[in-house]
C-alpha atoms as a PDB file:
ATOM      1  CA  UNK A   1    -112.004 -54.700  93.707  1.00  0.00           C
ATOM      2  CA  UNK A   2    -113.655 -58.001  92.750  1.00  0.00           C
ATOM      3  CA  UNK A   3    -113.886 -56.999  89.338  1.00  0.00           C
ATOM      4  CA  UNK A   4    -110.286 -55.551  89.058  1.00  0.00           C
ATOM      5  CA  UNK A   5    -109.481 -58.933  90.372  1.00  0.00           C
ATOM      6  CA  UNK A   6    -111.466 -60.825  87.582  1.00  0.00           C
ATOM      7  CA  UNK A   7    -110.101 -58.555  85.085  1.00  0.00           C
ATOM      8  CA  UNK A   8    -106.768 -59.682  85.480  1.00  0.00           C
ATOM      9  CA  UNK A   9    -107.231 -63.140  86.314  1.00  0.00           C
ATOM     10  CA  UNK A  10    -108.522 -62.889  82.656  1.00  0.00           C
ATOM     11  CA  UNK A  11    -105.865 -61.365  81.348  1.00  0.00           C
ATOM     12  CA  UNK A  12    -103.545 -64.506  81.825  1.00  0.00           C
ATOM     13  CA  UNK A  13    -106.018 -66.634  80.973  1.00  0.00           C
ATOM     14  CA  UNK A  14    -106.138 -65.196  77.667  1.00  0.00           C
ATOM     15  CA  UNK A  15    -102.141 -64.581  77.855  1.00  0.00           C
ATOM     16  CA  UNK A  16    -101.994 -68.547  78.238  1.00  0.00           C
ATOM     17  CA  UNK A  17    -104.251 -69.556  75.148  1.00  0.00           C
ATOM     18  CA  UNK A  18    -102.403 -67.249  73.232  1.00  0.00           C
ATOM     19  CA  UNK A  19    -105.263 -64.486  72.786  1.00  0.00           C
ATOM     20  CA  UNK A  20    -103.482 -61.507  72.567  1.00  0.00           C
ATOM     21  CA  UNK A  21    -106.106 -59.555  71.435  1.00  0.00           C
ATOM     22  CA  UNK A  22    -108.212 -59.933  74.806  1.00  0.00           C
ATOM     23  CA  UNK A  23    -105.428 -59.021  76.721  1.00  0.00           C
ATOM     24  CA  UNK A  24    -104.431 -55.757  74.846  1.00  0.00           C
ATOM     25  CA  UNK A  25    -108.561 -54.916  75.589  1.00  0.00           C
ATOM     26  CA  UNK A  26    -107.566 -54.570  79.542  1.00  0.00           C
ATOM     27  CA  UNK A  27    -105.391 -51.820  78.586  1.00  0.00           C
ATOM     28  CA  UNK A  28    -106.483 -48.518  78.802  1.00  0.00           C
ATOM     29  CA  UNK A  29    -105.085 -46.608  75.811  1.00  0.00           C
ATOM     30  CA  UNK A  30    -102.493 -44.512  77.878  1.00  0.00           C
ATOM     31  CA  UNK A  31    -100.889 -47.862  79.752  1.00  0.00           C
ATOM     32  CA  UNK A  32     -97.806 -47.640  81.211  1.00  0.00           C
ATOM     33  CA  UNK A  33     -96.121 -51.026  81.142  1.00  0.00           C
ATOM     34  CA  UNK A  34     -92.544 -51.413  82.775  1.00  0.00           C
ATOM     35  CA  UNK A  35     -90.463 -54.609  81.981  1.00  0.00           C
ATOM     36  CA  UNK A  36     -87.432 -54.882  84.457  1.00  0.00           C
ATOM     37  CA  UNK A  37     -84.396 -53.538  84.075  1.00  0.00           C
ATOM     38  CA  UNK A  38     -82.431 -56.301  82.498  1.00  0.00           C
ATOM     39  CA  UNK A  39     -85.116 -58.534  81.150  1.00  0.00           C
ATOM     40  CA  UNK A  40     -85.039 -58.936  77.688  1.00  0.00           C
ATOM     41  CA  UNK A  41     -87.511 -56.017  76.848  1.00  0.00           C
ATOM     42  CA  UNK A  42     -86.897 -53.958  79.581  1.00  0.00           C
ATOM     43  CA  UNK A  43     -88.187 -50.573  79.548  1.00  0.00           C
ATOM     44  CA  UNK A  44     -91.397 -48.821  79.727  1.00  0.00           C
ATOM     45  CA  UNK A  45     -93.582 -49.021  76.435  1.00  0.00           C
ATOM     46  CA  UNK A  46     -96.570 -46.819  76.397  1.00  0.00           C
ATOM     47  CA  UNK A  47    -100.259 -47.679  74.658  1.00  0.00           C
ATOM     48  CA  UNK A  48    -101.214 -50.937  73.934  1.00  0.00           C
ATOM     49  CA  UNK A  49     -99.788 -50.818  70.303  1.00  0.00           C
ATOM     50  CA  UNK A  50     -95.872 -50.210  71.904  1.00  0.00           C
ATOM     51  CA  UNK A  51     -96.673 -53.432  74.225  1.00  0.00           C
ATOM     52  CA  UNK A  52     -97.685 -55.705  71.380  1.00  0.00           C
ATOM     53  CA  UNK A  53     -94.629 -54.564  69.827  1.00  0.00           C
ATOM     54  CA  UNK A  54     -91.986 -54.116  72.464  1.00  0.00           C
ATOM     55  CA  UNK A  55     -92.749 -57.108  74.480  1.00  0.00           C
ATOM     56  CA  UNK A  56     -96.136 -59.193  73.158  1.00  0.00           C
ATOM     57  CA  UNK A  57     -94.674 -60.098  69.818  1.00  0.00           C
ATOM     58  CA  UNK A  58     -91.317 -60.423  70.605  1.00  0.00           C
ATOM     59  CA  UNK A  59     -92.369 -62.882  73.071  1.00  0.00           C
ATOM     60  CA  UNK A  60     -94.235 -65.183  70.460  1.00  0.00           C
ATOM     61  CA  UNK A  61     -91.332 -65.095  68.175  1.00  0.00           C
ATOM     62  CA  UNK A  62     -87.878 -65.302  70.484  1.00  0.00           C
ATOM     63  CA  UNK A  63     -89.445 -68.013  72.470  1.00  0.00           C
ATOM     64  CA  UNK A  64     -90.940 -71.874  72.092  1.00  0.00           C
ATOM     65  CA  UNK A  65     -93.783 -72.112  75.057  1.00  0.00           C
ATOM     66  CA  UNK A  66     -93.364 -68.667  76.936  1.00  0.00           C
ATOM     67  CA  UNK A  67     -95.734 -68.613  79.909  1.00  0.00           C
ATOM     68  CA  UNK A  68     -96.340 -66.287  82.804  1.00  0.00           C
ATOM     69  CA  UNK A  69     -98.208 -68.547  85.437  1.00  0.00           C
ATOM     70  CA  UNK A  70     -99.440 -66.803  88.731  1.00  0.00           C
ATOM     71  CA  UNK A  71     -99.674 -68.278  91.853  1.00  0.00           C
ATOM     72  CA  UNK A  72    -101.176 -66.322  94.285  1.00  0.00           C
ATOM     73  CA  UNK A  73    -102.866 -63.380  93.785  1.00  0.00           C
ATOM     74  CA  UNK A  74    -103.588 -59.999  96.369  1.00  0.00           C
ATOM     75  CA  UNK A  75    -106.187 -57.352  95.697  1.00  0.00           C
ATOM     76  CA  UNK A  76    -106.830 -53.702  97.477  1.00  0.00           C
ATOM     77  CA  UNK A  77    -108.888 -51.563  95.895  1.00  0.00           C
ATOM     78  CA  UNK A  78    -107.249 -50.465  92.160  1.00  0.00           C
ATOM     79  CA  UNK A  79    -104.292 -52.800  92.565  1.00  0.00           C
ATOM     80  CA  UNK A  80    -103.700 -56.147  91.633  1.00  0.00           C
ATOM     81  CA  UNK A  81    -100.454 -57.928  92.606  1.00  0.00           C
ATOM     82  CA  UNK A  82     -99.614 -61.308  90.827  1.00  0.00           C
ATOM     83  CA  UNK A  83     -96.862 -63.532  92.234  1.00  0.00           C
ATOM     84  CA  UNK A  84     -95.971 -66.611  89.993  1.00  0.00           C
ATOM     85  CA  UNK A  85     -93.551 -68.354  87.315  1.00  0.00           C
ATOM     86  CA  UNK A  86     -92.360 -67.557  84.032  1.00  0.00           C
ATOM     87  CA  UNK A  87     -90.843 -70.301  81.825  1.00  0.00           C
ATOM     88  CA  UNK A  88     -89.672 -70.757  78.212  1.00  0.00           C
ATOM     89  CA  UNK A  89     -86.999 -71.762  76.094  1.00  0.00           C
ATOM     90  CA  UNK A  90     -85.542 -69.142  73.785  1.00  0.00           C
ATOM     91  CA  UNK A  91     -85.129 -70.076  70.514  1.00  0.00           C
ATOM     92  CA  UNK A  92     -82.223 -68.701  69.239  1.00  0.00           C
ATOM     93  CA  UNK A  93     -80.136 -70.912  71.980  1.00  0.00           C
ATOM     94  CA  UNK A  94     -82.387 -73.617  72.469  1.00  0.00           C
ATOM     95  CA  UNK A  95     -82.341 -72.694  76.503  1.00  0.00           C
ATOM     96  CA  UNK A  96     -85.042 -73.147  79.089  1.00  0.00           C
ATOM     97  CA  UNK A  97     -85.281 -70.666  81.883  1.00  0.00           C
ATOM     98  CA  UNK A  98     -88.078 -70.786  85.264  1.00  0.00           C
ATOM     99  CA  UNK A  99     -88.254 -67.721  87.481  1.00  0.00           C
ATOM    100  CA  UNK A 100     -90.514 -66.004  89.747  1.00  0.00           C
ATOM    101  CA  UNK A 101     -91.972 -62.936  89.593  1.00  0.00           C
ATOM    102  CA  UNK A 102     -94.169 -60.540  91.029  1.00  0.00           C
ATOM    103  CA  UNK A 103     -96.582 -58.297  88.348  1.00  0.00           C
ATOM    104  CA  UNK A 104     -98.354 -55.095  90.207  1.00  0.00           C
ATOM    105  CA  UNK A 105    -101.294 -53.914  87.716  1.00  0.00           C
ATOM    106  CA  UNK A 106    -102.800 -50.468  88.421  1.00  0.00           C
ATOM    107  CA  UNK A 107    -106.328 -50.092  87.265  1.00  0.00           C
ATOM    108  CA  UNK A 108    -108.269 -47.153  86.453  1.00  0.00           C
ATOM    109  CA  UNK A 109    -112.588 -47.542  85.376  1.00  0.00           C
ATOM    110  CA  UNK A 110    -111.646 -51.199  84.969  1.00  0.00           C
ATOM    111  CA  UNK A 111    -108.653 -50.894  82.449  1.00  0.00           C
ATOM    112  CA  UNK A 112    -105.134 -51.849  83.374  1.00  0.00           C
ATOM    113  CA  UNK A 113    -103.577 -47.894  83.980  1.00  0.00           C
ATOM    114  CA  UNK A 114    -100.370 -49.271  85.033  1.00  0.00           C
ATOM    115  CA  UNK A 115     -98.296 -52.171  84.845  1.00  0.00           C
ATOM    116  CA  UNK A 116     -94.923 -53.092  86.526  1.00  0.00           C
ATOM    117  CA  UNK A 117     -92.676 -56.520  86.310  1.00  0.00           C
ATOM    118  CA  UNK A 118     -90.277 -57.392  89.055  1.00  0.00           C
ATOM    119  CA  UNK A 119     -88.367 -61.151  87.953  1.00  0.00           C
ATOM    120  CA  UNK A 120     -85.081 -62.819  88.633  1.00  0.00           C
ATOM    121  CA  UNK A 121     -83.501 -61.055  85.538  1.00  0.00           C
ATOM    122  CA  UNK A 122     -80.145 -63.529  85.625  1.00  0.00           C
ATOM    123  CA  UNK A 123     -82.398 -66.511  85.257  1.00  0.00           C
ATOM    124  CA  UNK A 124     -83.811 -65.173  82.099  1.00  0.00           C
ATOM    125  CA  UNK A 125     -80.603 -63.855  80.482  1.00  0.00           C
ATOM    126  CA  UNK A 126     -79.257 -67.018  81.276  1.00  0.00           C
ATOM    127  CA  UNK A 127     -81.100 -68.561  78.542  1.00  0.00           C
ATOM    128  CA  UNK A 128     -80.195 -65.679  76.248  1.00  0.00           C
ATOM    129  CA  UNK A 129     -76.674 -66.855  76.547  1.00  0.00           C
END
């Protein structure tokens, strides 16, 4: 559990110094990852390949200072729950957004199995507007 824990910790660590490469290495090669239902991205993209597509590089381009900061972490056994902030301002309209979320990773032998995003979606397409 510790080291599930550690994993993902790492995983925004990297996320926030903008080394995508280190987070797409938590992945396990048949990820599920599920953006909400009316985010931006939403939808479920699977293998690391459709997440640096779908959502990783979209995110670097659309937006001027994206983050995803957790807060608070819980652990039990293969799952990983992150509660925190996103925040960015999307460059085609030059709007900021905040809003919390909640991130529940699934892991499997150490690699991220499963991953599922729960955010105020209305704060974010505000700043699409």
């Amino acid at each position: 559990m510790a080291d599930n824990l550690a994993a993902i910790r790492g995983a925004y660590e990297a996320f926030s110094r903008g080394d995508v490469p280190a987070v797409l290495a938590v992945l396990a090669p048949d990820v599920s990852w599920t953006e909400a239902e009316g985010f931006p991205y939403g939808g479920t993209y699977v293998g690391p390949e459709a997440v640096l597509q779908g959502v990783f590089m979209k995110l670097g381009t659309e937006w001027d200072g994206y983050a995803a900061v957790p807060r608070e972490f819980v652990a039990d056994g293969d799952t990983v729950v992150a509660l925190g902030t996103y925040s960015g301002k999307f460059k085609a309209t030059g709007k900021s957004f905040a809003a919390p979320f909640a991130h529940v990773w699934q892991l499997r032998d150490g690699k991220v199995a499963r991953f599922r995003q729960y955010t105020d979606t209305v704060l974010v397409r505000a700043a699409l507007q």
